[in-house]
Protein backbone atom coordinates (compact mmCIF):
# COMPACT_ATOMS: atom_id res chain seq x y z
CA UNK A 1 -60.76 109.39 238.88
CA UNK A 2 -61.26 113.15 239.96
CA UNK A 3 -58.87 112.59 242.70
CA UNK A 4 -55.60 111.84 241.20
CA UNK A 5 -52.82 111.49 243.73
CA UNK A 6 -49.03 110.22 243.52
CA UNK A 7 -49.59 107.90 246.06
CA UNK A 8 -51.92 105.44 244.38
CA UNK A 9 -51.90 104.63 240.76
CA UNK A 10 -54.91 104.84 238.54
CA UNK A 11 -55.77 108.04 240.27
CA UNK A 12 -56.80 105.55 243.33
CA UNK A 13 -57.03 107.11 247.51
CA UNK A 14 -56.56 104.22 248.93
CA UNK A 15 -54.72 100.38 248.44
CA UNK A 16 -58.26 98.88 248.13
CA UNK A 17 -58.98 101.63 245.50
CA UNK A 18 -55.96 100.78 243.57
CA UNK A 19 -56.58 97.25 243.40
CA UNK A 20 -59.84 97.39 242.20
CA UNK A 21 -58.68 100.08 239.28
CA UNK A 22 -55.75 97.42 238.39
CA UNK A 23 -58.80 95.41 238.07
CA UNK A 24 -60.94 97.71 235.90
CA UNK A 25 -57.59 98.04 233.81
CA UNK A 26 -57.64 94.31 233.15
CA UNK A 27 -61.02 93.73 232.45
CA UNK A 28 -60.82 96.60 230.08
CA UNK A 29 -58.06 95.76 228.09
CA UNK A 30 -59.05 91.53 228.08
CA UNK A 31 -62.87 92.88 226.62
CA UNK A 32 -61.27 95.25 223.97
CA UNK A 33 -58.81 91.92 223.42
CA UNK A 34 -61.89 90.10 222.66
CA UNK A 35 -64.05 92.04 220.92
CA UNK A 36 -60.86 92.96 218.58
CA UNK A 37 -60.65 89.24 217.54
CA UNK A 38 -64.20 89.28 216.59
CA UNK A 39 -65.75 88.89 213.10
CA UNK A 40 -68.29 92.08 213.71
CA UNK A 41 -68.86 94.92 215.89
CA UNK A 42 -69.68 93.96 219.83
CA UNK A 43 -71.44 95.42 221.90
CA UNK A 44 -70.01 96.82 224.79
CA UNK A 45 -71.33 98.46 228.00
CA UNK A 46 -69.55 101.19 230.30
CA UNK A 47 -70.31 103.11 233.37
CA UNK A 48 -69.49 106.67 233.49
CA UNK A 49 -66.37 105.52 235.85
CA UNK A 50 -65.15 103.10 232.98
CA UNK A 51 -65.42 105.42 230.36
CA UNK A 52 -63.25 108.38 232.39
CA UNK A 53 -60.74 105.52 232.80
CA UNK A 54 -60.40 104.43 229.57
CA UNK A 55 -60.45 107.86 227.83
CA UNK A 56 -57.80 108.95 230.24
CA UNK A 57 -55.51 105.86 229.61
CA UNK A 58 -56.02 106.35 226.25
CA UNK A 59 -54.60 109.70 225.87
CA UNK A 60 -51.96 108.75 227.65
CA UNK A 61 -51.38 105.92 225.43
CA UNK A 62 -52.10 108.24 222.31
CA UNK A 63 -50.01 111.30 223.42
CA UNK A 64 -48.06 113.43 222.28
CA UNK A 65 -50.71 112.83 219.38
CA UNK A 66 -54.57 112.13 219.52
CA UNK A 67 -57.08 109.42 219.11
CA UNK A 68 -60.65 110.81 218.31
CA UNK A 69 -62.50 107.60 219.55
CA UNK A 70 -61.77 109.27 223.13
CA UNK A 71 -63.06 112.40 222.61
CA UNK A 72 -65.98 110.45 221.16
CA UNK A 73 -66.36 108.31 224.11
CA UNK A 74 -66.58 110.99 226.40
CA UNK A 75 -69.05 113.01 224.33
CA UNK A 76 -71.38 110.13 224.29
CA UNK A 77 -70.90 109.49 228.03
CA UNK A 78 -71.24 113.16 229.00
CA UNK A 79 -74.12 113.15 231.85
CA UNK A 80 -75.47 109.21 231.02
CA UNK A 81 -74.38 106.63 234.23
CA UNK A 82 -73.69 104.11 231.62
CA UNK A 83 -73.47 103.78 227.83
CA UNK A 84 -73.93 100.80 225.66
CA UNK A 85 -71.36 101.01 222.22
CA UNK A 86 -71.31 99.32 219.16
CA UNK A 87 -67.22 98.85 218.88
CA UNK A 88 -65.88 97.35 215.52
CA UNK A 89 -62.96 95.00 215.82
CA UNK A 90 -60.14 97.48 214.83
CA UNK A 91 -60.86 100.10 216.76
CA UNK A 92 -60.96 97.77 219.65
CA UNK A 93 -57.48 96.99 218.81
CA UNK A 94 -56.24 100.37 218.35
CA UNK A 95 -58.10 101.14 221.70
CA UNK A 96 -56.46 97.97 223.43
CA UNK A 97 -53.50 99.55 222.20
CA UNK A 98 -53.26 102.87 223.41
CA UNK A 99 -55.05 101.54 226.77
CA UNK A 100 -51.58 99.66 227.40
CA UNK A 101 -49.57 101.77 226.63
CA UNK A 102 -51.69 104.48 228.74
CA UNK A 103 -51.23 101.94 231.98
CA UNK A 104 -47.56 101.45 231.30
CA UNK A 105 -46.65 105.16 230.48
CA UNK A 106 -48.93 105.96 234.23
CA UNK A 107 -47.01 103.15 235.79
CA UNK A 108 -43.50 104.81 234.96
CA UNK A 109 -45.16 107.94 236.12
CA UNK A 110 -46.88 109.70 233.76
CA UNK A 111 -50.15 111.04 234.69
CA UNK A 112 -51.12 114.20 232.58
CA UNK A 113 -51.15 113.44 228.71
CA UNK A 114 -50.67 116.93 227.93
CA UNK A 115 -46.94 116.88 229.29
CA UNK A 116 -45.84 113.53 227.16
CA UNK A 117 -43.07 114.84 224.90
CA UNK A 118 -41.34 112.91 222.33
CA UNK A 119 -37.85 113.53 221.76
């Protein structure tokens, strides 16, 4: 994810790259589907990769505003290869949420959340 371009989406270099991001989109949003339609928190594991994706659709998904579970995320994955979180079933939704709405809002264009206006 450190090398954004125009080209690609999902800050991909290459076709290859892009697919498997659309990939790492899907999974992500069909495990934050399932864990939100679960009676109790699930555990839920991350690489360092996974959680700069996520974060980053997620302020896009959030912006103009904020969503402090990113922030969060990144704090806890700051230096670590992988975490393992504990994720309770509505934040999953609210995460599964903004996620989509991140990957839609990228796919129109957007790319920086700090730009999003709303009129």
């Amino acid at each position: 994810m450190q090398t954004r371009t125009d080209t690609y989406l999902f800050g991909a270099s290459s076709e290859a790259e892009q697919a498997e991001r659309e990939t790492q989109v899907s999974l992500i949003l069909s495990s934050l589907e399932e864990v939100s339609r679960s009676p109790a928190p699930v555990s839920v594991g991350l690489t360092s990769d996974g959680i700069e994706l996520v974060t980053w659709l997620m302020d896009l998904g959030a912006a103009p505003g904020r969503f402090q579970v990113s922030e969060t995320l990144r704090l806890i994955g700051s230096g670590r290869p992988a975490v393992m979180l504990l994720i309770a079933p509505n934040i999953a939704g609210e995460m599964r949420s903004l996620v989509e709405r991140g990957a839609f809002r990228h796919r129109a264009g957007a790319s920086d959340p700090s730009l999003i206006r709303i009129h």
